[in-house]
Protein backbone atom coordinates (compact mmCIF):
# COMPACT_ATOMS: atom_id res chain seq x y z
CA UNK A 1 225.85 -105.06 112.25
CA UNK A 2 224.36 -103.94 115.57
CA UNK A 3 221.47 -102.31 114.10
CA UNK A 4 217.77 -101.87 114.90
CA UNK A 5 216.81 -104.70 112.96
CA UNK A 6 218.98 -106.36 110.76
CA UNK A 7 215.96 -108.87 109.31
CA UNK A 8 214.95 -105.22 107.31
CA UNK A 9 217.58 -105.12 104.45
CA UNK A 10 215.87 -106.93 102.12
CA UNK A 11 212.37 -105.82 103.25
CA UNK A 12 213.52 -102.24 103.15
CA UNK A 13 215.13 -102.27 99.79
CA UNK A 14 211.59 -103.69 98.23
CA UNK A 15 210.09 -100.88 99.70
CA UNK A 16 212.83 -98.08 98.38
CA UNK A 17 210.24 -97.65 95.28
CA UNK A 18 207.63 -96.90 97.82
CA UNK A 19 208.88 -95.06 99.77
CA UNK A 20 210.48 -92.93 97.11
CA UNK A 21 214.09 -94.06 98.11
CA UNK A 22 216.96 -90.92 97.97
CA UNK A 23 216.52 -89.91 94.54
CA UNK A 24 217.65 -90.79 91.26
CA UNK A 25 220.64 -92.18 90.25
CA UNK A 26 223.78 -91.97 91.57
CA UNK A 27 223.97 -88.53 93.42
CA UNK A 28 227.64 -87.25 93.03
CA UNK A 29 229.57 -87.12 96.22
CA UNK A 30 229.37 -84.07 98.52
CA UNK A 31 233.01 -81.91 99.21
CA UNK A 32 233.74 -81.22 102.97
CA UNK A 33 231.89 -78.26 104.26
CA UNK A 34 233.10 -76.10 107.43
CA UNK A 35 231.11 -76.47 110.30
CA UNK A 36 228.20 -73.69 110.63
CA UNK A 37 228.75 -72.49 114.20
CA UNK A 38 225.87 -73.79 116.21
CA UNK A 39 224.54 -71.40 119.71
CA UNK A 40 225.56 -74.16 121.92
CA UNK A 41 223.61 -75.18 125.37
CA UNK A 42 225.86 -75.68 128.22
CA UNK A 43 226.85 -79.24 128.43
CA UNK A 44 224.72 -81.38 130.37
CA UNK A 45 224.65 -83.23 133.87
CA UNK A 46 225.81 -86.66 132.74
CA UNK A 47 225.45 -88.48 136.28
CA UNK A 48 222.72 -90.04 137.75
CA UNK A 49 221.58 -87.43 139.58
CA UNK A 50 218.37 -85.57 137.72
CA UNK A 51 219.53 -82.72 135.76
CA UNK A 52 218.10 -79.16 136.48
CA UNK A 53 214.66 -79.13 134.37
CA UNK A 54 214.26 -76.28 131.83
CA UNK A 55 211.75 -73.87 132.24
CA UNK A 56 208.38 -74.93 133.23
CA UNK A 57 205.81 -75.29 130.67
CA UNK A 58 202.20 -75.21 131.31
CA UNK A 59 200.66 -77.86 131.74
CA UNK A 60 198.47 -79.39 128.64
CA UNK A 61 194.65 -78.38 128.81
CA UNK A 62 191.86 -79.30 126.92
CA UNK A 63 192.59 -76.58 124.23
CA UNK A 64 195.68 -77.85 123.40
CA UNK A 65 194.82 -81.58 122.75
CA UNK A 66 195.61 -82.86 119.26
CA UNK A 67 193.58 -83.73 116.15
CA UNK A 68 193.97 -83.73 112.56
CA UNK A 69 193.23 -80.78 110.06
CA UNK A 70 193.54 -81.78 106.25
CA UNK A 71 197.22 -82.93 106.29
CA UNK A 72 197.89 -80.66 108.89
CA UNK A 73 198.39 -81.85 112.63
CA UNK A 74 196.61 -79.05 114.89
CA UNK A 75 195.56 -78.15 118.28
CA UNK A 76 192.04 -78.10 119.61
CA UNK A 77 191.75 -74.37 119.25
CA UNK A 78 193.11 -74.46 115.58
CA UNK A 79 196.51 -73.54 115.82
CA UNK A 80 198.70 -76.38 114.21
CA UNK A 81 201.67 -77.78 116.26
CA UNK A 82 204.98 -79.55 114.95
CA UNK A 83 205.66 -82.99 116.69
CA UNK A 84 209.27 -83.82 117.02
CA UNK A 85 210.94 -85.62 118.96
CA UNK A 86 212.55 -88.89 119.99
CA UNK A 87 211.14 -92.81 120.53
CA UNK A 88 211.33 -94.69 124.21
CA UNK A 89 212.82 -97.89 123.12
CA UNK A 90 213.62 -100.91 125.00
CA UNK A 91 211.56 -99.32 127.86
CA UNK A 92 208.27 -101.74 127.96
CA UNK A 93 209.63 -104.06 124.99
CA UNK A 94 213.10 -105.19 125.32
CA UNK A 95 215.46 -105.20 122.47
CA UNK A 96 218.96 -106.25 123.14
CA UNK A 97 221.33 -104.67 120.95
CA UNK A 98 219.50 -101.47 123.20
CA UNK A 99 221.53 -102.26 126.37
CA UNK A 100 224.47 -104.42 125.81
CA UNK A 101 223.24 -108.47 126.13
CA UNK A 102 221.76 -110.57 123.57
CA UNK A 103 224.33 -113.73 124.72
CA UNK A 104 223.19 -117.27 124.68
CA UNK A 105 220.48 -116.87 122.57
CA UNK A 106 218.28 -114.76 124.92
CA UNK A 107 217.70 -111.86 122.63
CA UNK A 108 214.45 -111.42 122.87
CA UNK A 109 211.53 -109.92 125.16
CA UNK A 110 209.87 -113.47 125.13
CA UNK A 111 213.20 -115.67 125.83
CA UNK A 112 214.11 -113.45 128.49
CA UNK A 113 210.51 -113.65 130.19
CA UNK A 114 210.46 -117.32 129.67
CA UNK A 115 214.01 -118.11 131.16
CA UNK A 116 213.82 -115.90 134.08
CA UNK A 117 210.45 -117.53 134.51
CA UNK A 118 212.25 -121.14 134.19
CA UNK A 119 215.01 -119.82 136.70
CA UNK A 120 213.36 -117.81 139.57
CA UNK A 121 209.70 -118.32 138.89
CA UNK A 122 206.84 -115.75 137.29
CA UNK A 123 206.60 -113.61 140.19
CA UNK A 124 210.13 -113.05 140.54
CA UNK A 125 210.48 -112.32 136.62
CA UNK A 126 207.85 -109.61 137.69
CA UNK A 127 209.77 -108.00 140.35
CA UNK A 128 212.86 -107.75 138.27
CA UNK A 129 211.24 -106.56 134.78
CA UNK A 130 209.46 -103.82 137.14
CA UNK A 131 213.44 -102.82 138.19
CA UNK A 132 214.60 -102.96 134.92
CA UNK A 133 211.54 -100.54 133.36
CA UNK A 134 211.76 -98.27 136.85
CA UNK A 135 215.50 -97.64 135.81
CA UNK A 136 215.58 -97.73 132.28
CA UNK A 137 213.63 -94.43 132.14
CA UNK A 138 213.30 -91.86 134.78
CA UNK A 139 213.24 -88.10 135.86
CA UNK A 140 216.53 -87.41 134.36
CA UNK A 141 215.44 -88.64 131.06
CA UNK A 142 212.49 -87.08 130.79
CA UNK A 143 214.64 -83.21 132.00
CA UNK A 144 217.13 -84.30 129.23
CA UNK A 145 214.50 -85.03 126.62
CA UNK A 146 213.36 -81.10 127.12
CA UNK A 147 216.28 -79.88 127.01
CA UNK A 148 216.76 -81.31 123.06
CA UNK A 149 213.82 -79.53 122.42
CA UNK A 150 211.64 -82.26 121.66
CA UNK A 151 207.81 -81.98 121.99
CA UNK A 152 206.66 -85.27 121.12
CA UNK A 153 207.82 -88.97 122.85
CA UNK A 154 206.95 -92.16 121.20
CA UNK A 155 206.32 -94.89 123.96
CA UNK A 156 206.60 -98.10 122.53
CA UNK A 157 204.99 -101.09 124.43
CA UNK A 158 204.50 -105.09 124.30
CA UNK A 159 200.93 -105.55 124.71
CA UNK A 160 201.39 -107.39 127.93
CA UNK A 161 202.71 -104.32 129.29
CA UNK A 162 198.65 -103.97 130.15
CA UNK A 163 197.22 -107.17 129.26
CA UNK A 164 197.41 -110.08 131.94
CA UNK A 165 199.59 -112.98 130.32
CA UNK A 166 198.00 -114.97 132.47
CA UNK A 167 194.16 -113.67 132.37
CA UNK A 168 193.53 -112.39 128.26
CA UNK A 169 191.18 -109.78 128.17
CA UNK A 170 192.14 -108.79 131.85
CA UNK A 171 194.18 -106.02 132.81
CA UNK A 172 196.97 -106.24 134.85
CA UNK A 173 196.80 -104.61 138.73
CA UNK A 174 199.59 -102.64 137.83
CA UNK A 175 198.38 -102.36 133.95
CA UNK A 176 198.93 -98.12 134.22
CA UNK A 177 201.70 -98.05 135.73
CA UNK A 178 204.20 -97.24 132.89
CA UNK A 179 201.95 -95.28 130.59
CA UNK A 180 200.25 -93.11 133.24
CA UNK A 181 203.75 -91.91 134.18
CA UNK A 182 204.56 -91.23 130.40
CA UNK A 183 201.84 -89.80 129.54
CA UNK A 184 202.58 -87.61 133.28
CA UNK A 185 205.94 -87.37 132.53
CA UNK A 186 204.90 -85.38 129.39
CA UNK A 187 202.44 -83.20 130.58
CA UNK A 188 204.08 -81.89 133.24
CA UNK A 189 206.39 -80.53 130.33
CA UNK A 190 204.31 -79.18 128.09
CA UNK A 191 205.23 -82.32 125.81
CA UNK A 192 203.07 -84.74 123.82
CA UNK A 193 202.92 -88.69 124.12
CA UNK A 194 201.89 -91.09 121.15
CA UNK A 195 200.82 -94.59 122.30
CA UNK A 196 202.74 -97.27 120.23
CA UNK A 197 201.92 -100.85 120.45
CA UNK A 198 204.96 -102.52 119.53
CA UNK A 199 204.40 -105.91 120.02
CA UNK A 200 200.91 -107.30 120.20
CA UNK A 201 199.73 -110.64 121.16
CA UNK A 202 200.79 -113.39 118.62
CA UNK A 203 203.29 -111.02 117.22
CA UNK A 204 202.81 -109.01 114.21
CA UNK A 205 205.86 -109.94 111.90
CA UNK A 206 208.79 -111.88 112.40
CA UNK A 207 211.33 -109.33 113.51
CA UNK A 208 212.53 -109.64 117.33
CA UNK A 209 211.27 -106.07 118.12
CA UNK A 210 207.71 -107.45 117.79
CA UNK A 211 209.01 -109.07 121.50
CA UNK A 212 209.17 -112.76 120.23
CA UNK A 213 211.05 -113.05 116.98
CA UNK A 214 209.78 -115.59 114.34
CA UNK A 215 206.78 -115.83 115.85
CA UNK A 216 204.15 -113.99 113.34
CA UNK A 217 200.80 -115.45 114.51
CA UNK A 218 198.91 -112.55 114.77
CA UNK A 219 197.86 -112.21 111.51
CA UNK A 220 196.46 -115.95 111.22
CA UNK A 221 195.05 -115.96 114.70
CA UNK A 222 191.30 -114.56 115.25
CA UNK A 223 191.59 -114.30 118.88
CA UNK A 224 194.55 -112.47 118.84
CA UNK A 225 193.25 -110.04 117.07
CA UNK A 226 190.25 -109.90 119.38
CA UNK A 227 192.31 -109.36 121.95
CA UNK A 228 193.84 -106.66 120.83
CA UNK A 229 191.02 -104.80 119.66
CA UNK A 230 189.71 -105.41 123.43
CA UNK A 231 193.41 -103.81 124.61
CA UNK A 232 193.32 -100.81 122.27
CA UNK A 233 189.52 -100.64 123.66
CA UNK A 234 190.95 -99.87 127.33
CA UNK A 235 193.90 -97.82 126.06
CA UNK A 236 191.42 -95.65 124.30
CA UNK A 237 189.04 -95.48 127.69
CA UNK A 238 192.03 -94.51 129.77
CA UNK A 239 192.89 -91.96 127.75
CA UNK A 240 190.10 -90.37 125.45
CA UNK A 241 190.18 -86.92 127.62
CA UNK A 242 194.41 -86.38 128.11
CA UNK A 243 195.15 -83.73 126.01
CA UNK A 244 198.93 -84.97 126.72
CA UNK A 245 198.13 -87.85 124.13
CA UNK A 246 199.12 -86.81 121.01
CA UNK A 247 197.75 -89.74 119.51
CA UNK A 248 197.38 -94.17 119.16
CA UNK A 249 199.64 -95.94 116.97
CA UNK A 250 197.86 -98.58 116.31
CA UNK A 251 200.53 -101.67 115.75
CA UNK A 252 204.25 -101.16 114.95
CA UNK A 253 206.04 -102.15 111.55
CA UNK A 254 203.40 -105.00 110.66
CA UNK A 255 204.98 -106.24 107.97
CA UNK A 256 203.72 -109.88 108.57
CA UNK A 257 201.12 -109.81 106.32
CA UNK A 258 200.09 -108.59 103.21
CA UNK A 259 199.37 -105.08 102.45
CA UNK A 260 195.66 -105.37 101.45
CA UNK A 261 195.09 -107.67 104.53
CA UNK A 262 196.97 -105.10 106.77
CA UNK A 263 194.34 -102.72 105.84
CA UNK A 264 191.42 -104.23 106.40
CA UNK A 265 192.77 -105.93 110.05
CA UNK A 266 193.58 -102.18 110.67
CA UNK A 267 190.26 -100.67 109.54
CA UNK A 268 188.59 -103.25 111.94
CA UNK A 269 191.17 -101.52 114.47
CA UNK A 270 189.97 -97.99 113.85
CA UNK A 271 186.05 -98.52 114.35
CA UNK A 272 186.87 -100.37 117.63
CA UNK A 273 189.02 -97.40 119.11
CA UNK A 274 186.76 -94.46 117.89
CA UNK A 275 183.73 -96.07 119.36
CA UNK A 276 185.53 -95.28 122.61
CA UNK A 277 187.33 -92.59 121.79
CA UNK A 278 186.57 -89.69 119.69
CA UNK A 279 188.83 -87.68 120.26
CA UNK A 280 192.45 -88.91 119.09
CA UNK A 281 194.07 -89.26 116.57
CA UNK A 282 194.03 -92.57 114.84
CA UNK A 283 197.56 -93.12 113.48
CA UNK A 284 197.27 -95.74 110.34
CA UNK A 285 200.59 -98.61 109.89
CA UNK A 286 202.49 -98.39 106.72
CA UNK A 287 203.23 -101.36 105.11
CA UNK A 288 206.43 -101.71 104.14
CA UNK A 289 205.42 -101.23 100.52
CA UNK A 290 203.93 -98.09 101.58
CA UNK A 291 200.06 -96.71 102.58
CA UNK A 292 198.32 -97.12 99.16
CA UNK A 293 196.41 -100.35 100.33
CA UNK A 294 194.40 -97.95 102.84
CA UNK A 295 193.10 -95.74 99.63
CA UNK A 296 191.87 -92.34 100.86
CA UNK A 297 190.85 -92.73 104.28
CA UNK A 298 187.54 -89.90 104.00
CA UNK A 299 186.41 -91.73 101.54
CA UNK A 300 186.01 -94.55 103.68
CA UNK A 301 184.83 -93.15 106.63
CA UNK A 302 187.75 -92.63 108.81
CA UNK A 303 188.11 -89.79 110.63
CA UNK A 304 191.21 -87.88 112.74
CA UNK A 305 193.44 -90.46 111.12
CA UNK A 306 197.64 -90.04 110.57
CA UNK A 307 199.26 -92.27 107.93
CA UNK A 308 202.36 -93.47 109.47
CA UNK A 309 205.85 -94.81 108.18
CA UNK A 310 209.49 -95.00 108.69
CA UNK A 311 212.36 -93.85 106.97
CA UNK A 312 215.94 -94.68 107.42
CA UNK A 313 218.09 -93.69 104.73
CA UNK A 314 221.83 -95.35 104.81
CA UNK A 315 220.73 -98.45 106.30
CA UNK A 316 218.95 -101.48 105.89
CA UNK A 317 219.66 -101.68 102.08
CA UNK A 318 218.80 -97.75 101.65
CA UNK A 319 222.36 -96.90 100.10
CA UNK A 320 225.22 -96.13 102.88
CA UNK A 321 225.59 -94.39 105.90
CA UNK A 322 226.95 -90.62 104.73
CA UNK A 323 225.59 -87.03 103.91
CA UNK A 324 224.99 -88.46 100.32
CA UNK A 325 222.07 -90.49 101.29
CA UNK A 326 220.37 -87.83 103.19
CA UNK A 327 221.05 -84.92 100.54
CA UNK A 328 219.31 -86.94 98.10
CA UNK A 329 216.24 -87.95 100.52
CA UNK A 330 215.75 -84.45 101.68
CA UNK A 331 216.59 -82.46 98.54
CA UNK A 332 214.62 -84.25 96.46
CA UNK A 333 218.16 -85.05 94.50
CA UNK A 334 216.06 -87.06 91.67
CA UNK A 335 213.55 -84.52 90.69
CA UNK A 336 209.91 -83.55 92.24
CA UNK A 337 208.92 -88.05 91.83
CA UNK A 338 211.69 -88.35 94.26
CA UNK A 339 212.47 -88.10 98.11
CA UNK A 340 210.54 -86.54 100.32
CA UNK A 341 208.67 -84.50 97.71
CA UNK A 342 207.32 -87.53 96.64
CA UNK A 343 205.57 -88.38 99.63
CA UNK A 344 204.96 -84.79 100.27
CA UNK A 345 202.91 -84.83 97.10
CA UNK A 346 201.15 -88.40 98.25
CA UNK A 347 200.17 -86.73 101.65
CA UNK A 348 198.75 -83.83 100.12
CA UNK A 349 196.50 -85.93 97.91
CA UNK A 350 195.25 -87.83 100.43
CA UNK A 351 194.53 -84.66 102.81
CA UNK A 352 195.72 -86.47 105.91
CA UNK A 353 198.45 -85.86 108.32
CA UNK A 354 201.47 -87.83 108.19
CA UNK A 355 203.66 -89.20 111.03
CA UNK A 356 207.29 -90.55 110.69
CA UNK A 357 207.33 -92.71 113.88
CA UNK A 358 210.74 -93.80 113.29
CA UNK A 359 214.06 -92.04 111.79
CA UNK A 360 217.69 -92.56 112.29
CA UNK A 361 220.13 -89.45 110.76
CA UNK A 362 223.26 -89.32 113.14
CA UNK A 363 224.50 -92.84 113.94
CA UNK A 364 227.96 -93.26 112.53
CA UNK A 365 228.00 -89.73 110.87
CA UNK A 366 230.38 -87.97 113.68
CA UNK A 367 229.33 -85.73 115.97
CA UNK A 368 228.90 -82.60 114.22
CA UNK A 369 227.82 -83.86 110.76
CA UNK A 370 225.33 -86.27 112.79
CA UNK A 371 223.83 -82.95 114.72
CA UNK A 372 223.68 -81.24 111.52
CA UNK A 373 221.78 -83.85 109.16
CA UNK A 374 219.47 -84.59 112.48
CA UNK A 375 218.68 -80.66 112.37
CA UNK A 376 218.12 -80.76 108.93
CA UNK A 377 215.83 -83.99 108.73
CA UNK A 378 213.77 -82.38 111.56
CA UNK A 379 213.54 -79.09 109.56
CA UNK A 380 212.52 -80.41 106.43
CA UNK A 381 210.00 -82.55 107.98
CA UNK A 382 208.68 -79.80 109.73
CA UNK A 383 208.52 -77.79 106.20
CA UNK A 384 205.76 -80.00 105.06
CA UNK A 385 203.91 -80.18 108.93
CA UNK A 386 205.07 -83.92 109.49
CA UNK A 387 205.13 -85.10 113.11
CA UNK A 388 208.83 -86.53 113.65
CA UNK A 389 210.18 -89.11 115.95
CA UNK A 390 213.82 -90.62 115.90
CA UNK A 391 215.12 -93.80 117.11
CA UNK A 392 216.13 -93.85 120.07
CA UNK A 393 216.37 -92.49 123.01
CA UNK A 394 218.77 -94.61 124.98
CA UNK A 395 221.00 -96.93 124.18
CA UNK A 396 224.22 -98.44 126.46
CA UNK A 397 227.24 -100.92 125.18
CA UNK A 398 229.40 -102.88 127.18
CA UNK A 399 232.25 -99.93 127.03
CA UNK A 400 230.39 -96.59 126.89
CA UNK A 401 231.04 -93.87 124.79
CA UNK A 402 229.32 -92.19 121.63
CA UNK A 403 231.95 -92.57 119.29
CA UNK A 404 231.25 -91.68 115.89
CA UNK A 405 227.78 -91.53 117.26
CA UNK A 406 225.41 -94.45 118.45
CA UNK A 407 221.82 -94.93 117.89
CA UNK A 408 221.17 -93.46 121.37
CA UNK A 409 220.54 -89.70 121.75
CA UNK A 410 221.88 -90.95 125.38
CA UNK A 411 224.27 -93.72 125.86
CA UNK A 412 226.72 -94.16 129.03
CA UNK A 413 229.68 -91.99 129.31
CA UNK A 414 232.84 -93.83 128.23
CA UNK A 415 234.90 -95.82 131.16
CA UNK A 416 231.47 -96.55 132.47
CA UNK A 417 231.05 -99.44 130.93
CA UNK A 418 227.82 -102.24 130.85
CA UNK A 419 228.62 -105.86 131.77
CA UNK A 420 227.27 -108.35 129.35
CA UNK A 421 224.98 -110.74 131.47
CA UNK A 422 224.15 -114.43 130.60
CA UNK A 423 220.67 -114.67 131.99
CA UNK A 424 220.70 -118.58 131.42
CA UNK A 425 223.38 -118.57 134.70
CA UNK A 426 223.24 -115.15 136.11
CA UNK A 427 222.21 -114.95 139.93
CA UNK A 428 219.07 -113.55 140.59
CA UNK A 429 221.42 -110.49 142.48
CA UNK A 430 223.71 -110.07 139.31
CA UNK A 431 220.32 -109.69 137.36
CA UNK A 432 218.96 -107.18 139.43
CA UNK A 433 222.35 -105.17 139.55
CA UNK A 434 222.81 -105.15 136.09
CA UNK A 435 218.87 -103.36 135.80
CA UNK A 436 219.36 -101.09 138.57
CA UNK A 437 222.58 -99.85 136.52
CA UNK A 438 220.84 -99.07 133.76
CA UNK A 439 219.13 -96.17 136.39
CA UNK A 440 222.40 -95.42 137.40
CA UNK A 441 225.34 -95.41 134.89
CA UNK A 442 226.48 -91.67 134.06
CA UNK A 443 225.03 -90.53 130.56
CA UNK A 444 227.08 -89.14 127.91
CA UNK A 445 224.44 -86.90 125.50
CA UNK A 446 224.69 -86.56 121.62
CA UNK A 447 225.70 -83.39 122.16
CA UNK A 448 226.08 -81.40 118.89
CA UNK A 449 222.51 -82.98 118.26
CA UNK A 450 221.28 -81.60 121.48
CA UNK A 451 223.68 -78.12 120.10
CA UNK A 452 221.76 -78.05 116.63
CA UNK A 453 218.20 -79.12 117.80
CA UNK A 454 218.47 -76.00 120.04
CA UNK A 455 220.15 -73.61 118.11
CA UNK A 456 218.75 -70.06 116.29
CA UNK A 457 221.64 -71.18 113.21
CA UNK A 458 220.04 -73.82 110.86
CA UNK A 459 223.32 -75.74 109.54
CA UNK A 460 223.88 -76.05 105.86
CA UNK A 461 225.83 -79.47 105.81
CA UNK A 462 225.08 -80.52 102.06
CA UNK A 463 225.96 -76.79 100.74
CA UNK A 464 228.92 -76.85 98.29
């Protein structure tokens, strides 16, 4: 299947114990239910051209910048805010499946940058990834992104994204380019940014979305994780005063290593970034067997910290995609050990906010049962004061259309369709046309998700 990442089935169905799978047992199936009328939006601009922003929100000050409370996720002048919103994928790590390619065995942010480098030469590779990321993501994004009502952006990046390749421990001339605009891009609309380092140097498992698949060298590799520690160092001095910044995910799905190990490479992590930066919030990795290797994190000195972990019932070995999976999850279908009230229970012990970086509850549902379980996974998050991000933002295929809904809350309209592009013969030109599309194709929107997000009528889709 075309999925996120397929390596996960048998990591994530280890983890189901952990991560308090979707109940107990099996959960008996759930009758068609009519439609709750959502308040609809009016349907979005789907070409290029930048839709019509929503109102304007002021922009973040100093009062407004985030820290954590107890488990609760709050403002600087104590009121507590609900992060939700949506993850920036394949913008400054490439992942294939995202946009269409993946032929020829270049499927990977690594393979590509080493055969466009074998092809046209490093500079060249430079000009073109800088016209893929300045049309993967622009204006219109960002206007669409409010209009879903999201509040919170995820911005996942490879660490050379800042780091010179070429120079470690040197930043790049152009190392700000992508996150200044982000974290810019947010502001501007009242909306939070948190800082996600996707793939660090060495890679930090062996899944392609760490940028170089099978790679895993982080873990045994001192200087790479010296290196990072002097990255997160800058990202943390760049930042430390932009209220915008919700907060510093500190490495993405590191699953490459054990869980006891994870924590203490982690805790090394933490001291490096607070010394610079005192003022964000520290978001902690989850293993994939959970957060329980970290202990309580007051009791070992860590402070403003978010425990961090992602859930994606109906995939990866977590039952099938359908409303029964998600009913179970989010109703807590095998008693109080199960679901989320399990973790809601494990959060409240430990006193310390909790962030779900990455969730997936409409692809393949439909559109309105897709809307309707993405409402009510937002919702119930937001009952026990989790920050919420889904995955993903955008995603294109080679014919266009949402279908029975992709993993994009954008993908390009149907008829306009993506060519699939061998990058071990392509033409520098056909390269750079196929990236400049990417800023150019029309967009079709989720739109029931967009419909529910928005809407004063919470839907009731596992209701008998």
């Amino acid at each position: 299947m075309n999925l996120k990442n397929t390596c996960l089935t048998v990591l994530m169905a280890t983890a189901l114990a952990a991560c308090g799978g979707a109940g107990g047992g099996v959960a008996p199936s759930v009758p068609s239910v009519p439609a709750v009328p959502a308040v609809p939006v009016p349907p979005v601009v789907v070409t290029a051209t930048p839709v019509a922003p929503p109102p304007a929100a002021p922009i973040l000050n100093a009062s407004q910048m985030i820290h954590a409370q107890g488990a609760k996720w709050v403002r600087a002048d104590g009121t507590p805010v609900l992060l939700k919103g949506v993850n920036l994928g394949n913008w400054l790590l490439n992942e294939f499946w995202m946009m269409g390619q993946g032929s020829n065995g270049i499927d990977d942010n690594c393979k590509l940058d080493a055969a466009l480098d074998t092809r046209f030469g490093y500079a060249e590779r430079e000009r073109l990834m800088k016209v893929f990321r300045d049309n993967w993501i622009g204006e219109r994004d960002w206007d669409l992104m409010a209009r879903y009502g999201w509040n919170a952006v995820r911005v996942p990046f490879i660490h050379s994204v800042v780091e010179d390749e070429k120079n470690p421990r040197h930043l790049r001339a152009d190392a700000w380019r992508y996150l200044d605009d982000a974290v810019a891009q947010a502001e501007k609309r009242g909306m939070y940014v948190i800082l996600d380092l996707h793939g660090a140097v060495g890679s930090q498992g062996v899944e392609h979305h760490s940028g170089c698949a099978n790679r895993n060298l982080y873990w045994s590799t001192p200087q790479y994780q010296e290196r990072t520690i002097w990255l997160w160092q800058q990202i943390a001095a760049r930042y430390k005063d932009r209220p915008a910044v919700a907060g510093y995910s500190l490495l993405n799905e590191p699953w490459g290593t054990g869980a006891a190990n994870l924590a203490a490479v982690v805790a090394k992590l933490y001291e490096a970034v607070r010394a610079v930066d005192p003022n964000h919030v520290i978001i902690l990795p989850g293993h994939n067997s959970g957060i329980a290797a970290y202990g309580n994190s007051a009791a070992v000195g860590m402070k403003n910290v978010a425990f961090e972990m992602h859930f994606y019932p109906g995939m990866f070995g977590w039952g099938a995609i359908g409303a029964d999976v998600h009913r179970d999850w989010l109703t807590c279908s095998g008693g109080a050990a199960s679901g989320v009230c399990e973790w809601d229970q494990r959060i409240k012990a430990l006193d310390t906010p909790f962030f779900i970086g990455e969730l997936q509850p409409w692809a393949g549902l439909g559109a309105d049962l897709g809307g309707q379980i993405t409402r009510v996974t937002f919702d119930t998050y937001g009952k026990f004061g989790w920050a919420a991000t889904a995955w993903t933002w955008k995603l294109v295929t080679n014919d266009g259309g949402q279908g029975a809904g992709t993993w994009g809350l954008v993908t390009n309209a149907a008829g306009q369709s993506i060519p699939k592009v061998d990058f071990t013969t392509a033409s520098n030109a056909q390269v750079e046309s196929l990236f400049k599309l990417f800023g150019s194709v029309q967009y079709e929107p989720q739109q029931r998700v967009m419909d529910w997000m928005t809407s004063t009528t919470a839907p009731t889709p596992f209701a008998k």
